[in-house]
C-alpha atoms as a PDB file:
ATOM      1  CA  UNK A   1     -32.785-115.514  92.133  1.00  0.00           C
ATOM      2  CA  UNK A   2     -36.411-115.915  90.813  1.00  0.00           C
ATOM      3  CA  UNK A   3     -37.380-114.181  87.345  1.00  0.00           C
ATOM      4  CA  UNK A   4     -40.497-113.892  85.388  1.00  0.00           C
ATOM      5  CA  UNK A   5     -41.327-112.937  81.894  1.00  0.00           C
ATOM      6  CA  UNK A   6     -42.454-110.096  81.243  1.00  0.00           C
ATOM      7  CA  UNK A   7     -45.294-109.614  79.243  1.00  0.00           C
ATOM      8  CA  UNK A   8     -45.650-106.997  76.620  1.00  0.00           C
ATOM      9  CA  UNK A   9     -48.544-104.912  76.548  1.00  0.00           C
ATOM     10  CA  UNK A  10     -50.844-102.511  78.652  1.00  0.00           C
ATOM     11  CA  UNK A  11     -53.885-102.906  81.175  1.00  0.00           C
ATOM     12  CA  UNK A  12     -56.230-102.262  78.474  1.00  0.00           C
ATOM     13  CA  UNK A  13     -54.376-105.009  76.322  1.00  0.00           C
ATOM     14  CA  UNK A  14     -54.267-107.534  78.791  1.00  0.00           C
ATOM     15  CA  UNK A  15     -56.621-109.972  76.691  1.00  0.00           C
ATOM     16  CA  UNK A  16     -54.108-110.627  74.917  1.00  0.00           C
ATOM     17  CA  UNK A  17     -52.410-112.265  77.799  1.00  0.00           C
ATOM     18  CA  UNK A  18     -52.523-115.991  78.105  1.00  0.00           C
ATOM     19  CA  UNK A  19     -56.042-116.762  80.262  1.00  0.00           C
ATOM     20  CA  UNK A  20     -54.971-118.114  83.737  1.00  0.00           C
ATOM     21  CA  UNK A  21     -57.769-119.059  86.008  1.00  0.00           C
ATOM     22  CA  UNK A  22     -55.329-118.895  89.249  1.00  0.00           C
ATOM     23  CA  UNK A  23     -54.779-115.407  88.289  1.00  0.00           C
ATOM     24  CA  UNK A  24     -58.542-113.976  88.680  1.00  0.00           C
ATOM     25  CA  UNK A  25     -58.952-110.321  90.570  1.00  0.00           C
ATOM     26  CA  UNK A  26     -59.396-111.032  94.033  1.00  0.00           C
ATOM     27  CA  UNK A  27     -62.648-108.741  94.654  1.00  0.00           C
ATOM     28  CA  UNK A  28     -62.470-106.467  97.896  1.00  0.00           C
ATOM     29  CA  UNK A  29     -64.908-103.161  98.167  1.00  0.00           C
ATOM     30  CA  UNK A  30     -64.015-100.548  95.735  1.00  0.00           C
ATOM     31  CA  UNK A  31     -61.840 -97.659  98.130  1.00  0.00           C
ATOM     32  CA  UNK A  32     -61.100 -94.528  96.334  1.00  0.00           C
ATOM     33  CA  UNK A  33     -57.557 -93.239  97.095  1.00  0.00           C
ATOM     34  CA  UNK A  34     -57.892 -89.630  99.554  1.00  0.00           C
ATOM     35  CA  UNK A  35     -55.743 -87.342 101.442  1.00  0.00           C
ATOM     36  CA  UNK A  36     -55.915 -86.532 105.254  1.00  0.00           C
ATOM     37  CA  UNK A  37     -58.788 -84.205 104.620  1.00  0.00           C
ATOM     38  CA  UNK A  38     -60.562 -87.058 102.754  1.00  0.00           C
ATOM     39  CA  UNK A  39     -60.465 -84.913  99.216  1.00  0.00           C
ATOM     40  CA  UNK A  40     -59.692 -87.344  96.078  1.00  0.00           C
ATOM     41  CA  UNK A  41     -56.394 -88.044  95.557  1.00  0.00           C
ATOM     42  CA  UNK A  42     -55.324 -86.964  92.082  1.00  0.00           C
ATOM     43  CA  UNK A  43     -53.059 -89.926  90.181  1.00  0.00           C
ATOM     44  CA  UNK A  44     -51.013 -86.792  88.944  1.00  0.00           C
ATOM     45  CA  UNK A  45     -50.174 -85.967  92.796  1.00  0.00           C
ATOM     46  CA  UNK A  46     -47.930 -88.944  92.583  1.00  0.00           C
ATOM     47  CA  UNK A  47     -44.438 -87.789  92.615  1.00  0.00           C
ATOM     48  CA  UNK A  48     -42.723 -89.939  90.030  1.00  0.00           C
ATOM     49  CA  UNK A  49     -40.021 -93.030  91.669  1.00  0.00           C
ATOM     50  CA  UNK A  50     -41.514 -91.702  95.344  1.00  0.00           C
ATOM     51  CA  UNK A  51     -43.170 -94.349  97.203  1.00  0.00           C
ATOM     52  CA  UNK A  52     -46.303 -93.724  98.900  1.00  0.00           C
ATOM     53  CA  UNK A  53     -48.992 -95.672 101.343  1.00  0.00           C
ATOM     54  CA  UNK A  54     -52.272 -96.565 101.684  1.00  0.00           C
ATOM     55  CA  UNK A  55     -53.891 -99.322 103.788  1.00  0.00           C
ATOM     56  CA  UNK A  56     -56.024-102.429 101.767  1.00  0.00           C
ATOM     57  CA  UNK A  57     -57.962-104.672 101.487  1.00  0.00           C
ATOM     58  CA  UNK A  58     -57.952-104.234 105.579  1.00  0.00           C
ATOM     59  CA  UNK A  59     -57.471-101.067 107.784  1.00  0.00           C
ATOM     60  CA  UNK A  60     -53.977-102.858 108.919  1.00  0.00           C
ATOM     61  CA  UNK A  61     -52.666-104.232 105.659  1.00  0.00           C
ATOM     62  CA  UNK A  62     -50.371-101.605 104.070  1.00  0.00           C
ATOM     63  CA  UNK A  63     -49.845-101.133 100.243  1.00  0.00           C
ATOM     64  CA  UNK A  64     -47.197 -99.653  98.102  1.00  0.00           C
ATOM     65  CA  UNK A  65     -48.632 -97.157  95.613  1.00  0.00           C
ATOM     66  CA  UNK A  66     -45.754 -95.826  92.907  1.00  0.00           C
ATOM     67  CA  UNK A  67     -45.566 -93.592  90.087  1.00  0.00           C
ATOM     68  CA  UNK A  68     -42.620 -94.480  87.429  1.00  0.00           C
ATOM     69  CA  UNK A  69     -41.462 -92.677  85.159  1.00  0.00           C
ATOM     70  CA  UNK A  70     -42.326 -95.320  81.885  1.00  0.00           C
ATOM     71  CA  UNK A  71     -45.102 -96.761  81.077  1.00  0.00           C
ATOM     72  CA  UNK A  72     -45.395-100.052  83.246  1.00  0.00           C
ATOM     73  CA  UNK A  73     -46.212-103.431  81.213  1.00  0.00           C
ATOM     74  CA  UNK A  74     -48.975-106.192  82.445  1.00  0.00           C
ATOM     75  CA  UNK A  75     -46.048-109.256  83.954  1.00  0.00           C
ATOM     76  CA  UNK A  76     -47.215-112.985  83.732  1.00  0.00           C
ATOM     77  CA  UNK A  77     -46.024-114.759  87.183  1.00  0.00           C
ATOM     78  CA  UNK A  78     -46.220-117.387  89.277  1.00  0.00           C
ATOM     79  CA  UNK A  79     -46.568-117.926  93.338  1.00  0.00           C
ATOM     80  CA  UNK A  80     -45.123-120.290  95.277  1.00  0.00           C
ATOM     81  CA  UNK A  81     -47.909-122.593  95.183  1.00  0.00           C
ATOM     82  CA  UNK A  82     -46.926-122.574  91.092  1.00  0.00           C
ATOM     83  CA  UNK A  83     -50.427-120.487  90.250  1.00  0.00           C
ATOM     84  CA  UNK A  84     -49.819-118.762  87.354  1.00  0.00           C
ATOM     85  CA  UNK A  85     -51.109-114.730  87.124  1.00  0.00           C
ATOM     86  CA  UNK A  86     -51.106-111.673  85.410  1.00  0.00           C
ATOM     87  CA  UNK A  87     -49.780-108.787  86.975  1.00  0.00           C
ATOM     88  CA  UNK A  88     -51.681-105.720  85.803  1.00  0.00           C
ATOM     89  CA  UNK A  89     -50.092-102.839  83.958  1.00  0.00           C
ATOM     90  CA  UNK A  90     -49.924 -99.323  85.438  1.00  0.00           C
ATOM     91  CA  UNK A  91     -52.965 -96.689  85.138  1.00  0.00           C
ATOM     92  CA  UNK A  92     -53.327 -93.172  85.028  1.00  0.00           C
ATOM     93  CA  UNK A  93     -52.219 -90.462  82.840  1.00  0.00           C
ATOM     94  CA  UNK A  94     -48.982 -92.437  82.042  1.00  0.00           C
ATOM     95  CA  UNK A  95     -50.080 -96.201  82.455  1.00  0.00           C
ATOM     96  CA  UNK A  96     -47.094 -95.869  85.339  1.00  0.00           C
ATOM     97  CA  UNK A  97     -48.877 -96.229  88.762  1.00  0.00           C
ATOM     98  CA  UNK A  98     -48.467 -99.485  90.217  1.00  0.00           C
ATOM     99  CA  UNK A  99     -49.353-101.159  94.031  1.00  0.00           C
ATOM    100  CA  UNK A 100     -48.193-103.869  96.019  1.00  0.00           C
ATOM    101  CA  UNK A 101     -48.713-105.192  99.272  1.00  0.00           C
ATOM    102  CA  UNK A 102     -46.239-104.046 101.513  1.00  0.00           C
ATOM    103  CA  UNK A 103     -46.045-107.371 103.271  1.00  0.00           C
ATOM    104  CA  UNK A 104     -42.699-109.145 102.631  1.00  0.00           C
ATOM    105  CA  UNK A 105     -43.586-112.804 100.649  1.00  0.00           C
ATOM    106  CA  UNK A 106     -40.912-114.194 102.956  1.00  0.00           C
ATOM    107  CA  UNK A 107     -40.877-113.155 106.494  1.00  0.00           C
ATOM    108  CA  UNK A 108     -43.981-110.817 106.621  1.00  0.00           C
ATOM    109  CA  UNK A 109     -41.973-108.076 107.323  1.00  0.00           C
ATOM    110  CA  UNK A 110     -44.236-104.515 106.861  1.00  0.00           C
ATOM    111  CA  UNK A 111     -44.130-101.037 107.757  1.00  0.00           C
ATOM    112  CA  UNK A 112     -45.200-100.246 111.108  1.00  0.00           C
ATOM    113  CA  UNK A 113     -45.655 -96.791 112.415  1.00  0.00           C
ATOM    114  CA  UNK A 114     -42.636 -96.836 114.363  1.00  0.00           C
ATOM    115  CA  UNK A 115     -40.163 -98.507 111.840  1.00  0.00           C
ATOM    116  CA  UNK A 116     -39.773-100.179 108.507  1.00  0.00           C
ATOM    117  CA  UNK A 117     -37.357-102.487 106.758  1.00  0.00           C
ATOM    118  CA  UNK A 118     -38.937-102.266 103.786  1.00  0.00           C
ATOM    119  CA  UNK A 119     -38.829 -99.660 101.065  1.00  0.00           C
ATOM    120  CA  UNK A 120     -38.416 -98.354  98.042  1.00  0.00           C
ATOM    121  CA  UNK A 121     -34.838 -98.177  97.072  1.00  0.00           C
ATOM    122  CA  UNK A 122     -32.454 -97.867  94.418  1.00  0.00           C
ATOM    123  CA  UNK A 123     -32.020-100.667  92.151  1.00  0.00           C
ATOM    124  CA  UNK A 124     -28.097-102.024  91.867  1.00  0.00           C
ATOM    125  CA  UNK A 125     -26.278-102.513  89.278  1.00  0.00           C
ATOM    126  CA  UNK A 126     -28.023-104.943  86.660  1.00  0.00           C
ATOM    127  CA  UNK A 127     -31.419-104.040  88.190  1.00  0.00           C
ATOM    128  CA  UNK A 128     -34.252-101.829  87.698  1.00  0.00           C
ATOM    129  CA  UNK A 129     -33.720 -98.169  88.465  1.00  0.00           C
ATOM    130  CA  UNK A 130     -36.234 -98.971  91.617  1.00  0.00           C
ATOM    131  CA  UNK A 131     -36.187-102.262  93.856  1.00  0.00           C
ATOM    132  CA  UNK A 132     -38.805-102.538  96.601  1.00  0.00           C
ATOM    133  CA  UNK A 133     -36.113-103.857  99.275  1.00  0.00           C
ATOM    134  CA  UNK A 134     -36.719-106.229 102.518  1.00  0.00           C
ATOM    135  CA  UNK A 135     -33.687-105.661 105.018  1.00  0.00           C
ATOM    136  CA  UNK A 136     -34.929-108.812 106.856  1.00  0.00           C
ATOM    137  CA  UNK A 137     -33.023-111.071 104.538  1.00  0.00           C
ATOM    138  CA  UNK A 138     -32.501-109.057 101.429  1.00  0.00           C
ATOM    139  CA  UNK A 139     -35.688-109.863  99.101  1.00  0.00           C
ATOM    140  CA  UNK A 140     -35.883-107.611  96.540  1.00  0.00           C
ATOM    141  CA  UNK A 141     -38.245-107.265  94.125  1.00  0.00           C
ATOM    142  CA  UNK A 142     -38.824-105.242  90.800  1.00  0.00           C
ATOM    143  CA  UNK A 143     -42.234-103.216  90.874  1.00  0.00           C
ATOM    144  CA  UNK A 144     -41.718-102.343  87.515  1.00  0.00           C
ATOM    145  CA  UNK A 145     -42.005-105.817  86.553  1.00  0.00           C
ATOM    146  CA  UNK A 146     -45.144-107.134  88.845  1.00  0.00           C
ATOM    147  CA  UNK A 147     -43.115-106.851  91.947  1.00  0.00           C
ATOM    148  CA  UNK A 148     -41.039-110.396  91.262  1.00  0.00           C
ATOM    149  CA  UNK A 149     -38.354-111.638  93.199  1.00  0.00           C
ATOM    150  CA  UNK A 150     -35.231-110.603  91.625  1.00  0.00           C
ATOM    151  CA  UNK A 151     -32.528-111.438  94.844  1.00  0.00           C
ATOM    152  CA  UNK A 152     -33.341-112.819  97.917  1.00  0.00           C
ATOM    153  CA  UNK A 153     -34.903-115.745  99.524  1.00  0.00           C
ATOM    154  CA  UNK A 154     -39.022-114.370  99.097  1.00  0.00           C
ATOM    155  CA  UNK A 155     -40.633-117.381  97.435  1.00  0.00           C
ATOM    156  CA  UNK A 156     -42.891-115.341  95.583  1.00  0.00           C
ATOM    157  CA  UNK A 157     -43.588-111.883  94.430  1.00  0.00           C
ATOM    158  CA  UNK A 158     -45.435-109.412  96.362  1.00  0.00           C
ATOM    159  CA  UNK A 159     -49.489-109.357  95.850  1.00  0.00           C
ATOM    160  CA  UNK A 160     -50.757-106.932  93.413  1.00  0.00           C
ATOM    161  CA  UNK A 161     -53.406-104.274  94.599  1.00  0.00           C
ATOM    162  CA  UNK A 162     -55.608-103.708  91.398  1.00  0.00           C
ATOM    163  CA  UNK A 163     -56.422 -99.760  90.359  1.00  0.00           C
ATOM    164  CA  UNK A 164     -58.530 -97.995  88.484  1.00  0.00           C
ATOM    165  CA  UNK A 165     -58.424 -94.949  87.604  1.00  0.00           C
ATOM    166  CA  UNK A 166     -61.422 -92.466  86.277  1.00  0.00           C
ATOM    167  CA  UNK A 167     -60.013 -90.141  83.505  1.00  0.00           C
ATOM    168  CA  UNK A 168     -62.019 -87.469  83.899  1.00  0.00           C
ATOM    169  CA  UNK A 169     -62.099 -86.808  87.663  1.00  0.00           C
ATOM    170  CA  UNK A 170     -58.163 -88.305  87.763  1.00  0.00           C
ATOM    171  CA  UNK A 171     -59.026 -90.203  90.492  1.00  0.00           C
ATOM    172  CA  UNK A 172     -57.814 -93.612  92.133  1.00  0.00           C
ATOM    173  CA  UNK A 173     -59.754 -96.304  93.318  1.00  0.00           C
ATOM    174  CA  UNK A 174     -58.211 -99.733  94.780  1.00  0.00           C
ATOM    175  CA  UNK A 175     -60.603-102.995  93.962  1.00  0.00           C
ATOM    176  CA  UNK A 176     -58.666-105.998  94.834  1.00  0.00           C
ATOM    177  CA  UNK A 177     -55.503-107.858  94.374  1.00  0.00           C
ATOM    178  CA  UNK A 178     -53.880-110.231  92.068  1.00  0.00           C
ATOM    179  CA  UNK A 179     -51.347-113.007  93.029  1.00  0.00           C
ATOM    180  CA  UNK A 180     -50.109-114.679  96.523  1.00  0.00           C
ATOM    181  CA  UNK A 181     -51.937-112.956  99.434  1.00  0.00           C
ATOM    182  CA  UNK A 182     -50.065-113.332 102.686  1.00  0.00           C
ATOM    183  CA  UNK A 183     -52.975-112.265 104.917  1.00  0.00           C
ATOM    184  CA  UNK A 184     -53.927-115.316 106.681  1.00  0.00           C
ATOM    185  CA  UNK A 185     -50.034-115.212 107.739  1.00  0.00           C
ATOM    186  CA  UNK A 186     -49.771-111.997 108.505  1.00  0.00           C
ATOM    187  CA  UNK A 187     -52.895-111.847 111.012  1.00  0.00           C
ATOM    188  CA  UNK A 188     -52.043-114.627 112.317  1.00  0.00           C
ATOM    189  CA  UNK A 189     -48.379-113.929 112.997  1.00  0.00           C
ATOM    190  CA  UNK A 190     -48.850-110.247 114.368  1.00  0.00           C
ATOM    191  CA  UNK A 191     -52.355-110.195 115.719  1.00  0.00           C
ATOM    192  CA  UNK A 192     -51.370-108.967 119.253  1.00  0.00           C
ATOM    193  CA  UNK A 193     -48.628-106.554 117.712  1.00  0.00           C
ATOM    194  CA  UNK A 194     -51.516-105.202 115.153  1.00  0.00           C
ATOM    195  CA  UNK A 195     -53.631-104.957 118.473  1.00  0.00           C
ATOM    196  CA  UNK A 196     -51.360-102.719 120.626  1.00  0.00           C
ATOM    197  CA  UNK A 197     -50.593-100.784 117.226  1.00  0.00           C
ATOM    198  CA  UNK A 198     -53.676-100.103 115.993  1.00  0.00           C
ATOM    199  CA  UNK A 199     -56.147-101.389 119.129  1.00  0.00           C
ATOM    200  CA  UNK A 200     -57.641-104.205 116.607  1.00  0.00           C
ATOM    201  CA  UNK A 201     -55.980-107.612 115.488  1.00  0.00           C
ATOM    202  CA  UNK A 202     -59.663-108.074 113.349  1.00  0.00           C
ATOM    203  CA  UNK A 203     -59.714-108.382 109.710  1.00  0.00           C
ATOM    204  CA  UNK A 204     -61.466-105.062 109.526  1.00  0.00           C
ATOM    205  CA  UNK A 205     -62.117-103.964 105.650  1.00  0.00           C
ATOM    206  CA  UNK A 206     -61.358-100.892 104.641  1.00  0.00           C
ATOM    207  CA  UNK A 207     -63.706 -98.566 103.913  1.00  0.00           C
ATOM    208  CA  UNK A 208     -65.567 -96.267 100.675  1.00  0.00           C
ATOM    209  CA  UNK A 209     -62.117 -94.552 101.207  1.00  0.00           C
ATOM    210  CA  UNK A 210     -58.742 -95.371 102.396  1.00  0.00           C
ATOM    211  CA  UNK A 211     -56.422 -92.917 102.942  1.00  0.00           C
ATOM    212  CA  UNK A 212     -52.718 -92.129 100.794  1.00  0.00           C
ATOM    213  CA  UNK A 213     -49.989 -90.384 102.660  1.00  0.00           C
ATOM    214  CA  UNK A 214     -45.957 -90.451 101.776  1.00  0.00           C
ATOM    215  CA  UNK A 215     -44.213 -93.442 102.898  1.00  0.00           C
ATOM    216  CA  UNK A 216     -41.911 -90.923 104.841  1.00  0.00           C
ATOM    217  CA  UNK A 217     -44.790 -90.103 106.736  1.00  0.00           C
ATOM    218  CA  UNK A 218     -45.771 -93.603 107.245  1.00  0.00           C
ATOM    219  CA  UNK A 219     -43.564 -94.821 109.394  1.00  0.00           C
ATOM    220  CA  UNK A 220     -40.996 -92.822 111.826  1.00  0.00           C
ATOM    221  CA  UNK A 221     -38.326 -94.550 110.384  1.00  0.00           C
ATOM    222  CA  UNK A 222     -37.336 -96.193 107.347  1.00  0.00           C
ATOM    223  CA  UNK A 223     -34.353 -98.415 108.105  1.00  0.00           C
ATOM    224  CA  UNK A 224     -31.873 -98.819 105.711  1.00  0.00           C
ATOM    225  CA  UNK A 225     -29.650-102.078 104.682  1.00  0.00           C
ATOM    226  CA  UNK A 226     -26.827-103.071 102.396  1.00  0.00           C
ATOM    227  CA  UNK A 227     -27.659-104.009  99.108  1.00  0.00           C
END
């Protein structure tokens, strides 16, 4: 088991976190969050402890987007390279909605249109009330807590997307990611399964918008494991 502090305080506090250099925003293009019909989606849509999906920094990467119940603190971690970060804290109306890349740290496991191993689940006993879950060898990780490894044999946590959110529209926009990317693994591990998926194995960026649908929806099936 792997464990991070956590760090007290929220997004707009994060100053006050110790200054990492490792753990600058990764920059991608600035992708507001829509539905199917391309409208804004509103951060109050969110149901709360429902996972949902959106694909970023690329067209094939998927992302976890969640809504908690609490108020979701800024975590100071580390990847398995040792580089120290700052996980941000959770925007909108509640300071709860959080995102993570969907790809497993350990064996790249994601959700594919057909299937997925991993999910949101319930957290066991001694952890969270929510544990993002990998059936491939049982990483789990805490998303209210920067998405560290709390079981399993994932060597790091899972990336962070950054948000933003705009107040006064209540609107979502990704703009890049914090912690270990997996990308470079992950294209080049699946690029002829992403190609017969999705007819491109290219690092295509996503676009102005990217689009958020229920994780249900996502993929045809969500498999499910023993905790």
């Amino acid at each position: 088991m792997r464990q991070a502090a956590c760090v007290a305080g929220a997004w707009v506090a994060a100053s006050a976190l110790p200054v990492v250099a490792a753990g600058e925003v990764q920059h991608y293009p600035r992708s507001l969050l829509v539905d199917s019909s391309g409208n804004p989606w509103p951060a109050r849509r969110l149901n709360i402890g429902e996972a949902f999906l959106f694909n970023y920094p690329y067209t094939v990467s998927p992302v976890f987007l969640f809504a908690f119940e609490h108020e979701v603190v800024a975590a100071e971690l580390v990847t398995k390279d040792k580089q120290h970060y700052v996980a941000p804290a959770g925007v909108g109306p509640g300071r709860s909605i959080v995102a993570f890349s969907a790809i497993c740290a350990h064996r790249l496991m994601y959700p594919t249109p057909a299937f997925s191993f991993i999910g949101l689940r319930d957290g066991g006993r001694g952890e969270p009330s929510h544990v993002i879950h990998c059936c491939g060898e049982n990483s789990r990780y805490d998303p209210l807590h920067g998405a560290r490894v709390i079981d399993g044999p994932a060597p790091q946590p899972l990336a962070a997307v950054v948000l933003e959110w705009d107040a006064s529209r209540d609107q979502l926009y990704a703009v890049g990611t914090r912690g270990g990317e997996m990308f470079d693994a992950f294209f080049a591990k699946y690029a002829a399964k992403l190609e017969f998926e999705t007819g491109s194995h290219q690092r295509k960026p996503s676009g102005a918008t990217v689009v958020v649908q229920p994780a249900a929806n996502y993929s045809r099936e969500w498999r499910r494991c023993q905790a």
